[in-house]
C-alpha atoms as a PDB file:
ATOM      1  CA  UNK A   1     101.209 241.995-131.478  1.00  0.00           C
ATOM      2  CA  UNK A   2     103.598 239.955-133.052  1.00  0.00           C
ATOM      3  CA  UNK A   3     104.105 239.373-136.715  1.00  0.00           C
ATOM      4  CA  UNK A   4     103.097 236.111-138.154  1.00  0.00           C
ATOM      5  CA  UNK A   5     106.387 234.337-139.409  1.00  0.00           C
ATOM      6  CA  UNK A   6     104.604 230.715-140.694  1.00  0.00           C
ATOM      7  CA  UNK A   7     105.559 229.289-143.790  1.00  0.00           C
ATOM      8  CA  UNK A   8     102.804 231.542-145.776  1.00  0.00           C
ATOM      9  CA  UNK A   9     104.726 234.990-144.189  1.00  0.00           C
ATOM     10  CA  UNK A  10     106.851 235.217-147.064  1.00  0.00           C
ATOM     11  CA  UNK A  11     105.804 235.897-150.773  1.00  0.00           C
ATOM     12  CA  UNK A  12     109.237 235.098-152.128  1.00  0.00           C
ATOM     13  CA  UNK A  13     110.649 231.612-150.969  1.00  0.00           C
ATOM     14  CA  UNK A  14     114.026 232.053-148.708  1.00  0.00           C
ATOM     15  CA  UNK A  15     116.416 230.301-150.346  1.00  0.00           C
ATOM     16  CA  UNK A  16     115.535 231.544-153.867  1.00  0.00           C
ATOM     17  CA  UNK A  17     116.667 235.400-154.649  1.00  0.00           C
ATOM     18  CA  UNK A  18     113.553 237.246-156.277  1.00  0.00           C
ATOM     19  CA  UNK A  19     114.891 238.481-159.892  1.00  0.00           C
ATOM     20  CA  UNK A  20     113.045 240.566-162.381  1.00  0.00           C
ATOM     21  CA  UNK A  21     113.324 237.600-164.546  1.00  0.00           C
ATOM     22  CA  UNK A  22     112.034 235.110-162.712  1.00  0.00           C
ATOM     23  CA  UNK A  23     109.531 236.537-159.909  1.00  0.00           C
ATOM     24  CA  UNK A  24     106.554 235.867-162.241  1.00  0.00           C
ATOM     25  CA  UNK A  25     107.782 232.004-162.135  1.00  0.00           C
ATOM     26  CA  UNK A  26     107.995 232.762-158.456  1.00  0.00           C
ATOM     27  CA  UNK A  27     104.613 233.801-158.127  1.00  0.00           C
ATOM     28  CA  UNK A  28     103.298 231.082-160.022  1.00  0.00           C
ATOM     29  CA  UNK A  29     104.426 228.537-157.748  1.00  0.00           C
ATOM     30  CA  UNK A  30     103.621 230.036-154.597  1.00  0.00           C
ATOM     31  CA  UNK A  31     101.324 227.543-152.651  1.00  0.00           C
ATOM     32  CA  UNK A  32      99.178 230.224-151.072  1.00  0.00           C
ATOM     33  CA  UNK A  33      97.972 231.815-153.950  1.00  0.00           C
ATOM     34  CA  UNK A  34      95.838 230.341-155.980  1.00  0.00           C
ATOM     35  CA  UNK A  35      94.209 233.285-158.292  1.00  0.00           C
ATOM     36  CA  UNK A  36      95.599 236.326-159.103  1.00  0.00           C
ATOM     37  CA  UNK A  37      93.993 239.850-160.613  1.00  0.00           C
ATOM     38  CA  UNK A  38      96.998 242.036-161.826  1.00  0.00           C
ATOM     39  CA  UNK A  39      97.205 245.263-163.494  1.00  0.00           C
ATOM     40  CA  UNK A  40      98.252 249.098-163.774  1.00  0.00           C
ATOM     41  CA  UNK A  41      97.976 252.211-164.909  1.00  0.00           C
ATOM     42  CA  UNK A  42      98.091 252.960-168.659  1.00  0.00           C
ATOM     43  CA  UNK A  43     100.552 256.261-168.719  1.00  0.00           C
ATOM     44  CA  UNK A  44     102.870 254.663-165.333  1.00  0.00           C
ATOM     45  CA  UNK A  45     105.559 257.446-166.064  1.00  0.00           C
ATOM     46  CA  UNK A  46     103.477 260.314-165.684  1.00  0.00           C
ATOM     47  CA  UNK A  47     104.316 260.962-162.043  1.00  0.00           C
ATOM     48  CA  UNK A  48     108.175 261.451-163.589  1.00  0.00           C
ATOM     49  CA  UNK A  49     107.328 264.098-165.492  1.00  0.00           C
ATOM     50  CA  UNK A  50     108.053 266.996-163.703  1.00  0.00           C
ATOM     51  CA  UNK A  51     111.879 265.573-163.286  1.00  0.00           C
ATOM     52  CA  UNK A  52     112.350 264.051-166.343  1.00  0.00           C
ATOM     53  CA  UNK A  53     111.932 267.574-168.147  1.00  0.00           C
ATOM     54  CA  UNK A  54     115.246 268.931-167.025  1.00  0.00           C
ATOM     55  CA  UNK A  55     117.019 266.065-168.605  1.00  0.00           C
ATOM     56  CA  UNK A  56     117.545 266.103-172.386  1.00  0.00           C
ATOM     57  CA  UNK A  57     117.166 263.518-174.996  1.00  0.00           C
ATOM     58  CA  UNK A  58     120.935 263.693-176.041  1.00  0.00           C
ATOM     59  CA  UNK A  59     121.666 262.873-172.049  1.00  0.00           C
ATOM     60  CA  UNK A  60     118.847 260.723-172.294  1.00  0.00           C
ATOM     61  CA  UNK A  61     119.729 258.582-175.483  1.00  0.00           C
ATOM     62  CA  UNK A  62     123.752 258.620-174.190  1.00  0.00           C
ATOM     63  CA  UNK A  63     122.794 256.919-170.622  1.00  0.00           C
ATOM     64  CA  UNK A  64     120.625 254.556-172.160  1.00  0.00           C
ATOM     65  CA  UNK A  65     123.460 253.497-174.729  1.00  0.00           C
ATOM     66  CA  UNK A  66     126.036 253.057-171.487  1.00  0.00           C
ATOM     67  CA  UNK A  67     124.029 251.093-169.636  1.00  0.00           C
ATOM     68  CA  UNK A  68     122.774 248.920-172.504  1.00  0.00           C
ATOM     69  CA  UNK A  69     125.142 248.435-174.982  1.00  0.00           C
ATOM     70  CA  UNK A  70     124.241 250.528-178.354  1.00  0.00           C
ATOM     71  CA  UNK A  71     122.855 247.170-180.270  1.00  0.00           C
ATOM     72  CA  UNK A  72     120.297 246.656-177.455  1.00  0.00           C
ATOM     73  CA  UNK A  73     119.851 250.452-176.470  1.00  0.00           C
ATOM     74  CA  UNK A  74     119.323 250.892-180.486  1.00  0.00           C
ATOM     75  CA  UNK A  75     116.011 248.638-180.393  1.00  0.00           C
ATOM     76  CA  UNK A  76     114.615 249.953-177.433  1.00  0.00           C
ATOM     77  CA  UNK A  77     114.760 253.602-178.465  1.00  0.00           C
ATOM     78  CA  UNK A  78     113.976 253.009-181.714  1.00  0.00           C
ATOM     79  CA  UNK A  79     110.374 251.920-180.055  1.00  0.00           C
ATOM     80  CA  UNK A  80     109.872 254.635-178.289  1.00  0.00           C
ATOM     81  CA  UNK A  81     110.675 256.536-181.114  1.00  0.00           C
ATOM     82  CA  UNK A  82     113.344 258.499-179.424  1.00  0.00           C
ATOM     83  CA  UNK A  83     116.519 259.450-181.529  1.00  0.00           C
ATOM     84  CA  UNK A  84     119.070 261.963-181.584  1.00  0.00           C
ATOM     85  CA  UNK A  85     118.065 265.589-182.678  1.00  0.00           C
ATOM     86  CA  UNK A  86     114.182 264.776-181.785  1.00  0.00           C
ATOM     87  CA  UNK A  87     112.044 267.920-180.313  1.00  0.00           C
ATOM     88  CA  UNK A  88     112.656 268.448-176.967  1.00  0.00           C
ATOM     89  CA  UNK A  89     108.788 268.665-176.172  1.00  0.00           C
ATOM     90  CA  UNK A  90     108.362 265.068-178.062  1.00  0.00           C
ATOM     91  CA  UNK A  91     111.253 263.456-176.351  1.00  0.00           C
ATOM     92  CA  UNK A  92     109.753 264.122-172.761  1.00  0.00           C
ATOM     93  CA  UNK A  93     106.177 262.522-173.391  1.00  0.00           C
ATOM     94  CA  UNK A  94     108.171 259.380-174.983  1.00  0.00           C
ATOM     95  CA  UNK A  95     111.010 259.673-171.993  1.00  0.00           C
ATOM     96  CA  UNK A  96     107.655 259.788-169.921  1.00  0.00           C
ATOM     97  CA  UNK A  97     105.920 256.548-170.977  1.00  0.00           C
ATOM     98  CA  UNK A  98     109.233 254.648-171.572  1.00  0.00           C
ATOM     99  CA  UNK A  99     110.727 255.482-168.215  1.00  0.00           C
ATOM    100  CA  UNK A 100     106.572 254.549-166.754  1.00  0.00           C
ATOM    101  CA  UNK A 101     106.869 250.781-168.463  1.00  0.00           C
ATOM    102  CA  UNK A 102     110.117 250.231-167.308  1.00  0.00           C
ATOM    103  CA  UNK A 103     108.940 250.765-163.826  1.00  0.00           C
ATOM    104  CA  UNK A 104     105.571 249.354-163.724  1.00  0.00           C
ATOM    105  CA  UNK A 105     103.851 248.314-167.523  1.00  0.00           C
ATOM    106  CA  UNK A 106     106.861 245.725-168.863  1.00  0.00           C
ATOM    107  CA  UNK A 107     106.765 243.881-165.459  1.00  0.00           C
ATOM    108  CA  UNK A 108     103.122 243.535-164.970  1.00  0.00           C
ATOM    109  CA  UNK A 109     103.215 242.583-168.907  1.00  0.00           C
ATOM    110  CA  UNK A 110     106.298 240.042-168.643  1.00  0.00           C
ATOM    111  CA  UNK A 111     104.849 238.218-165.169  1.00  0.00           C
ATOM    112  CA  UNK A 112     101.225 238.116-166.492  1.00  0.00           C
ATOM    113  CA  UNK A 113     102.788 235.883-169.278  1.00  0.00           C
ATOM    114  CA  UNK A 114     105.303 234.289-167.293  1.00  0.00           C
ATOM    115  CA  UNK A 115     102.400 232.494-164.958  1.00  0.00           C
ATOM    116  CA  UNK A 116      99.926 232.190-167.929  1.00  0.00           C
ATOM    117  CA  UNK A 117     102.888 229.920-169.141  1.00  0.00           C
ATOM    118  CA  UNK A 118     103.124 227.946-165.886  1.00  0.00           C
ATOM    119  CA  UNK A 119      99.504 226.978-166.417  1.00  0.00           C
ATOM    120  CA  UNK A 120      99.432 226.713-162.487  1.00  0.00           C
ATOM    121  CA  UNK A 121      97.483 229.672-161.737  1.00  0.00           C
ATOM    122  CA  UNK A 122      94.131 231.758-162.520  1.00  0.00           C
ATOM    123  CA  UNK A 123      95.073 235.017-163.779  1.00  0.00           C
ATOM    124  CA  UNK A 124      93.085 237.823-164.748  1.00  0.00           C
ATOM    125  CA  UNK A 125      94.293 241.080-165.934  1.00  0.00           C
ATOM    126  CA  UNK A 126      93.110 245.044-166.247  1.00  0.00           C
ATOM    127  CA  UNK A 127      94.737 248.204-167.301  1.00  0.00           C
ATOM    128  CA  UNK A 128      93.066 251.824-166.717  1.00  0.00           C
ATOM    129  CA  UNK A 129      93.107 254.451-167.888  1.00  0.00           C
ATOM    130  CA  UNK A 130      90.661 257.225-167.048  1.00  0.00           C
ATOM    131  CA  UNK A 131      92.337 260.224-166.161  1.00  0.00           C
ATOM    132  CA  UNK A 132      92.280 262.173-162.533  1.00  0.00           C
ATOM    133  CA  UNK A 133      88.895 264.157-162.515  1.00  0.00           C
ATOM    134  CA  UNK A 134      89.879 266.699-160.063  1.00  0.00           C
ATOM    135  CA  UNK A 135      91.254 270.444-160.148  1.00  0.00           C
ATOM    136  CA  UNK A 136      94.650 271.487-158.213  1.00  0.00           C
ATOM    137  CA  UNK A 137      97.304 269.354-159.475  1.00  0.00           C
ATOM    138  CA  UNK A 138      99.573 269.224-162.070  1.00  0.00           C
ATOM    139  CA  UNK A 139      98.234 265.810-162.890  1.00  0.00           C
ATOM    140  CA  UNK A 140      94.636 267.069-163.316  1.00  0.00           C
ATOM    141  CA  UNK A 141      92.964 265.600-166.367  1.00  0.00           C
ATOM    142  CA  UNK A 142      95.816 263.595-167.443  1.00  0.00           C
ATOM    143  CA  UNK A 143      94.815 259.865-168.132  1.00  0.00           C
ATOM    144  CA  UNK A 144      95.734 256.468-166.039  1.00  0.00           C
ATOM    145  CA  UNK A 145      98.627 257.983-163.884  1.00  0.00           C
ATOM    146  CA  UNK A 146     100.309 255.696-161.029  1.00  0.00           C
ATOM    147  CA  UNK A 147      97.718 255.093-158.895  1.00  0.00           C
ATOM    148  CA  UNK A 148      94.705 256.771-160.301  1.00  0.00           C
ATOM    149  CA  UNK A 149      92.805 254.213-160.202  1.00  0.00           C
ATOM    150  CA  UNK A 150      92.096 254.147-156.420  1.00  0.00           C
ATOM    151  CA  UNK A 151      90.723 257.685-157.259  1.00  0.00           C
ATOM    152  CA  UNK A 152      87.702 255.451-158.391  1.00  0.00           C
ATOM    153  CA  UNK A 153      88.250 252.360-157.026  1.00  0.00           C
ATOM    154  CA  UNK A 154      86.809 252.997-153.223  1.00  0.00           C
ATOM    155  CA  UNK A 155      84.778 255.259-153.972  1.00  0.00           C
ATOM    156  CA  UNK A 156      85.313 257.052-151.586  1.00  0.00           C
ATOM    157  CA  UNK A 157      85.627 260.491-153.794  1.00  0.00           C
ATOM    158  CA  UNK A 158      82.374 259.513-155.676  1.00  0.00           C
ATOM    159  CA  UNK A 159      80.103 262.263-154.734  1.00  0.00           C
ATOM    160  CA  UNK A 160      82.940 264.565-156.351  1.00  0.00           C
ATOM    161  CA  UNK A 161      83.068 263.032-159.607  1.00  0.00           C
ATOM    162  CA  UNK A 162      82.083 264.884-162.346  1.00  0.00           C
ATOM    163  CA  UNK A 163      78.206 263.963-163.871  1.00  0.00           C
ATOM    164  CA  UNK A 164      78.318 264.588-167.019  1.00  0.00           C
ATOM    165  CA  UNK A 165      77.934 261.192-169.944  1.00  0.00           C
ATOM    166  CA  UNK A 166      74.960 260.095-167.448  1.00  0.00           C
ATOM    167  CA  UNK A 167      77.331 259.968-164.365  1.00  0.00           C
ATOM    168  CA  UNK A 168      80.545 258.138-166.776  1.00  0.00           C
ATOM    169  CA  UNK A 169      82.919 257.994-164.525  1.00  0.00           C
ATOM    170  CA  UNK A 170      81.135 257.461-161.207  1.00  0.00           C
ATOM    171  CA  UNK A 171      79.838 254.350-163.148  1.00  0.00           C
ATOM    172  CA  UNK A 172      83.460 253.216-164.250  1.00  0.00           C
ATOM    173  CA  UNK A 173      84.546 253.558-160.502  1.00  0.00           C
ATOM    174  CA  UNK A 174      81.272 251.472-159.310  1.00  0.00           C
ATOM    175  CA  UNK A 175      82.328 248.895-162.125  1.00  0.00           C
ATOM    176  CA  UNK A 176      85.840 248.556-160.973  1.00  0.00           C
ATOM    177  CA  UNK A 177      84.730 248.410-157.097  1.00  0.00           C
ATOM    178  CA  UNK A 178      82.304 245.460-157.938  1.00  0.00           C
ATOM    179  CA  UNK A 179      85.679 243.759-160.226  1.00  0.00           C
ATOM    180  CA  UNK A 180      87.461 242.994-156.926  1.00  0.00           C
ATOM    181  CA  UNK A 181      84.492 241.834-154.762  1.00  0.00           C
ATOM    182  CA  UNK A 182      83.386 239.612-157.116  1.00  0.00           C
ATOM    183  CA  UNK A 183      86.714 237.961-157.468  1.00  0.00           C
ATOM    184  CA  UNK A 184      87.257 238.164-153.826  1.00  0.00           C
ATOM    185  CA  UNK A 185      84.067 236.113-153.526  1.00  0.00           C
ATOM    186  CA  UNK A 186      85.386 233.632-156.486  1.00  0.00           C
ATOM    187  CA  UNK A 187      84.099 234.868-159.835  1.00  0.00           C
ATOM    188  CA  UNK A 188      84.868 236.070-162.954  1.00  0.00           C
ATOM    189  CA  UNK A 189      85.724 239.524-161.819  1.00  0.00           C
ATOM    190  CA  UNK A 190      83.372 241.221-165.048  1.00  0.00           C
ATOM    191  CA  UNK A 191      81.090 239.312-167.206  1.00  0.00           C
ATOM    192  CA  UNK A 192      83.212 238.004-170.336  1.00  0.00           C
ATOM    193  CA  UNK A 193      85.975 238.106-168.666  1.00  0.00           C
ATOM    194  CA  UNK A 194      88.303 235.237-168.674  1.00  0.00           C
ATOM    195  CA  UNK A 195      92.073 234.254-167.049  1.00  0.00           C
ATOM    196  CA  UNK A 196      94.620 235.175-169.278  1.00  0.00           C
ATOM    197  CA  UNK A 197      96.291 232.958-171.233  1.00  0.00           C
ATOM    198  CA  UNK A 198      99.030 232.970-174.159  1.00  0.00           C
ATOM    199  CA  UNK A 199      96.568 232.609-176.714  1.00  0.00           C
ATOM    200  CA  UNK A 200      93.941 235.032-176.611  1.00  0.00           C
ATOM    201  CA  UNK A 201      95.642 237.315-173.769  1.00  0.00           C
ATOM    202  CA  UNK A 202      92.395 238.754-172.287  1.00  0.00           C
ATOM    203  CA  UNK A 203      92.112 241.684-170.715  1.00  0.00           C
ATOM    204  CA  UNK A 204      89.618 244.343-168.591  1.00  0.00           C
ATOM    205  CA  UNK A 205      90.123 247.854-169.988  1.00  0.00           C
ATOM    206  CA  UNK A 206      89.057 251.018-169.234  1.00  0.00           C
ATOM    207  CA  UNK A 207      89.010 254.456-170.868  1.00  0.00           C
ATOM    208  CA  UNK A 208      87.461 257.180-171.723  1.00  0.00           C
ATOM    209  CA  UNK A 209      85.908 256.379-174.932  1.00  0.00           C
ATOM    210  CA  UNK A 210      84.356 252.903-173.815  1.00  0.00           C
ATOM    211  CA  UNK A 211      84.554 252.340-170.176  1.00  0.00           C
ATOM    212  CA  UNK A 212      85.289 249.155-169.258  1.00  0.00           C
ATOM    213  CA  UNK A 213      85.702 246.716-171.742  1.00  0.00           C
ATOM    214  CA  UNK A 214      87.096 243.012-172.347  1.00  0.00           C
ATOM    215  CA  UNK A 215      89.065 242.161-174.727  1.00  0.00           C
ATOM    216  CA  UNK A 216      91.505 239.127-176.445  1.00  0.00           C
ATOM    217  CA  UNK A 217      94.865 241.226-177.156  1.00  0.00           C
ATOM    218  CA  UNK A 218      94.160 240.735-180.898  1.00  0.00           C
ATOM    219  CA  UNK A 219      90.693 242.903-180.465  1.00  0.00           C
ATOM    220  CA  UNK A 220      92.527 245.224-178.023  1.00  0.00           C
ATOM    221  CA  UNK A 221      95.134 246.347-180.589  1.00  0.00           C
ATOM    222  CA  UNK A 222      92.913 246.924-183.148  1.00  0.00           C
ATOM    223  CA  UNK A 223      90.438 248.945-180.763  1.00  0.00           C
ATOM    224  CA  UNK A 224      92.885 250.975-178.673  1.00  0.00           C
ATOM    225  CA  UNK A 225      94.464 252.618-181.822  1.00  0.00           C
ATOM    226  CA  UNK A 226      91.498 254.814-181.579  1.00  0.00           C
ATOM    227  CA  UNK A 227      92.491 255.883-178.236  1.00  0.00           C
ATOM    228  CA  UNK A 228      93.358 259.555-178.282  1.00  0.00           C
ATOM    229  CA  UNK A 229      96.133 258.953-175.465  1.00  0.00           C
ATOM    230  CA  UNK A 230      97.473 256.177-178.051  1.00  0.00           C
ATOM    231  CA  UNK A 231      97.445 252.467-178.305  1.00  0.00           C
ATOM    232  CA  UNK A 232      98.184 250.014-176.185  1.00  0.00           C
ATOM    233  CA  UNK A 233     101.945 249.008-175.805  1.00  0.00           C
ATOM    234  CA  UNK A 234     102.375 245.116-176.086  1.00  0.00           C
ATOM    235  CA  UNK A 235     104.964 245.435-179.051  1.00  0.00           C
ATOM    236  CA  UNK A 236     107.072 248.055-177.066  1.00  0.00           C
ATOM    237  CA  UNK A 237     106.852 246.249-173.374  1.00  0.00           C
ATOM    238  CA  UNK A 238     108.000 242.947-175.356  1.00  0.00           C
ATOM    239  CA  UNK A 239     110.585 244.907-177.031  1.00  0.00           C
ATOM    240  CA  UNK A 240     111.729 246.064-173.846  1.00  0.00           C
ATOM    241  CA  UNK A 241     111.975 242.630-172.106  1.00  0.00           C
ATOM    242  CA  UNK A 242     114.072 241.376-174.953  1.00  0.00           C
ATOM    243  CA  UNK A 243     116.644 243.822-175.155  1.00  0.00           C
ATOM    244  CA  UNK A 244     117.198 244.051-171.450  1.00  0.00           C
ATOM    245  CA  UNK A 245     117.782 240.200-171.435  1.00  0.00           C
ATOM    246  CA  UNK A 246     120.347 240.449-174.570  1.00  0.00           C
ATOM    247  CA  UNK A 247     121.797 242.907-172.725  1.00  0.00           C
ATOM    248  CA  UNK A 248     122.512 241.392-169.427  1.00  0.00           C
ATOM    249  CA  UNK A 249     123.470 238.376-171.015  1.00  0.00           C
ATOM    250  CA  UNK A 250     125.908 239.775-173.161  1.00  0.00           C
ATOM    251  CA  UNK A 251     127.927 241.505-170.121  1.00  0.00           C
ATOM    252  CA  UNK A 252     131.239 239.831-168.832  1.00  0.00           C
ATOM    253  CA  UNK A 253     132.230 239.437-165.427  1.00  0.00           C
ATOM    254  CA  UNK A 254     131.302 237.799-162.533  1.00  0.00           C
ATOM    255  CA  UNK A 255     127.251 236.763-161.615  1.00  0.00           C
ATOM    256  CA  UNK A 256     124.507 234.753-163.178  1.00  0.00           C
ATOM    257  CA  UNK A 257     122.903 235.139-166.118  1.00  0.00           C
ATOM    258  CA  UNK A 258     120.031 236.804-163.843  1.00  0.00           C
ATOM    259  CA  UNK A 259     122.589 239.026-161.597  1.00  0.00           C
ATOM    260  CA  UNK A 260     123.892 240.422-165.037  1.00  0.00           C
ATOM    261  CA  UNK A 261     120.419 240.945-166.649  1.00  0.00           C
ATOM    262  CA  UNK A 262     119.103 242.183-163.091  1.00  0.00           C
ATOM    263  CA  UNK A 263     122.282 244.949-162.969  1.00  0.00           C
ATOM    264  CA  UNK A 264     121.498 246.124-166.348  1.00  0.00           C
ATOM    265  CA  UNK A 265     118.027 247.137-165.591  1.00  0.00           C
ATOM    266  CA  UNK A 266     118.607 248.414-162.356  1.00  0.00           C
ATOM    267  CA  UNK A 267     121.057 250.574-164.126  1.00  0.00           C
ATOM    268  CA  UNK A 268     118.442 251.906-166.177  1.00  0.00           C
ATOM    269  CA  UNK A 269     115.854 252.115-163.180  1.00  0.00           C
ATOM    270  CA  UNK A 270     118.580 253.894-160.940  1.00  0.00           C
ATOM    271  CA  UNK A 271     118.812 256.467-163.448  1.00  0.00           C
ATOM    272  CA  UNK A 272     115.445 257.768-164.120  1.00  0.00           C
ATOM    273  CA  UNK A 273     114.401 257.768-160.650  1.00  0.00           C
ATOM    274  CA  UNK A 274     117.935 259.249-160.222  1.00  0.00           C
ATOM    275  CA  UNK A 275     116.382 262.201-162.086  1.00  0.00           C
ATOM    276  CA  UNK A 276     113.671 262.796-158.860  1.00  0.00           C
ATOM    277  CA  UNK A 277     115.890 263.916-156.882  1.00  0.00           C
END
């Protein structure tokens, strides 16, 4: 069979190079989508753990200056709270969830915002963060790791989910299932729920304390500073963003504006996946 090469074949228009900074305008004016439900994981980096803990936070902190530029490199650390002399221990769960939202958090954050700003497009948008249920893995029992959701999502590992809290998690996985069919068929994929925007921000949540739950960002700060894996991170993926735009743009040489911002983060990406290998 051959591949289907019409005009809807290609996500990312031919004659315009996808860039970090712009493929959330990109998606908001492609002409075969017209609703969107985006979202991830709510600890991204945890799957970089194991080879993130042979590097240490004075290699850490001195890479991150190179590539950046120590203004911009200052600001960014500074909100992960990593710094020179830290605790080894501390600086690899903060290298862990920085290195996660570079990857993953910061550009499911920055697009959802980028086509809420278009106004061209219904978006909706989740984050999860129930942890993997199951025994045999160095990830067992740690909370929203890449791709952890599809643990519950199918259901198709329902029957060995634990039962305790009245069947909790079983009925967090049913929950999220139904999400997608509704909005396949349509509709608002939870009742409450509502496309995000730059005023409110809504957005589906799930954890262990509450299950799923929708919330304006406002509510969602003030709520998920109870959460025992820690609140969520809008200041620190917006941090982020910033710095690795006043850092591209502030680099001579040849390129755009968006080749010199796109270098600097792949500079940064390059090196902590560097550390997988």
């Amino acid at each position: 069979m051959k591949p289907y090469l019409g005009p809807e074949s290609e996500f990312f228009p031919q004659a315009q190079q996808p860039f970090w900074t712009t493929q959330g305008e990109i998606l908001a004016g492609c002409p075969w989508i017209h609703e969107i439900m985006i979202g991830d994981n709510s600890h991204e980096g945890l799957g970089l753990m194991i080879p993130l803990k042979d590097v240490s936070a004075s290699q850490y902190i001195a890479r991150v200056r190179t590539i950046m530029g120590d203004e911009y490199a200052r600001r960014v650390l500074d909100t992960y709270e990593i710094y020179g002399g830290i605790d080894e221990g501390l600086f690899w769960q903060n290298a862990v969830i920085m290195t996660g939202d570079l990857l993953l958090s910061e550009p499911t954050h920055s697009t959802a915002i980028a086509v809420a700003k278009s106004g061209r497009k219904c978006l909706y948008r989740w984050q999860f963060g129930l942890p993997n249920p199951f025994h045999g893995s160095v990830f067992s029992y740690t909370t929203g790791h890449h791709f952890v959701e599809l643990l519950y999502q199918f259901m198709t590992l329902a029957g060995r989910l634990p039962t305790h809290r009245n069947h909790f998690l079983r009925r967090q996985g049913e929950e999220m299932a139904r999400s997608w069919i509704r909005f396949a068929n349509g509709l608002s994929p939870m009742p409450g729920a509502k496309p995000y925007d730059l005023e409110e921000g809504s957005i589906m949540t799930c954890d262990m304390l509450h299950g799923w739950a929708v919330r304006t960002r406002t509510e969602d700060e003030v709520v998920s500073q109870q959460d025992p894996w820690g609140p969520r991170r809008y200041r620190q993926w917006e941090v982020l963003n910033e710095e690795l735009n006043r850092a591209g743009r502030a680099k001579n040489g040849a390129g755009s504006v968006n080749e010199k911002i796109e270098s600097t983060r792949n500079g940064l990406v390059v090196f902590c996946l560097s550390e997988m290998r």
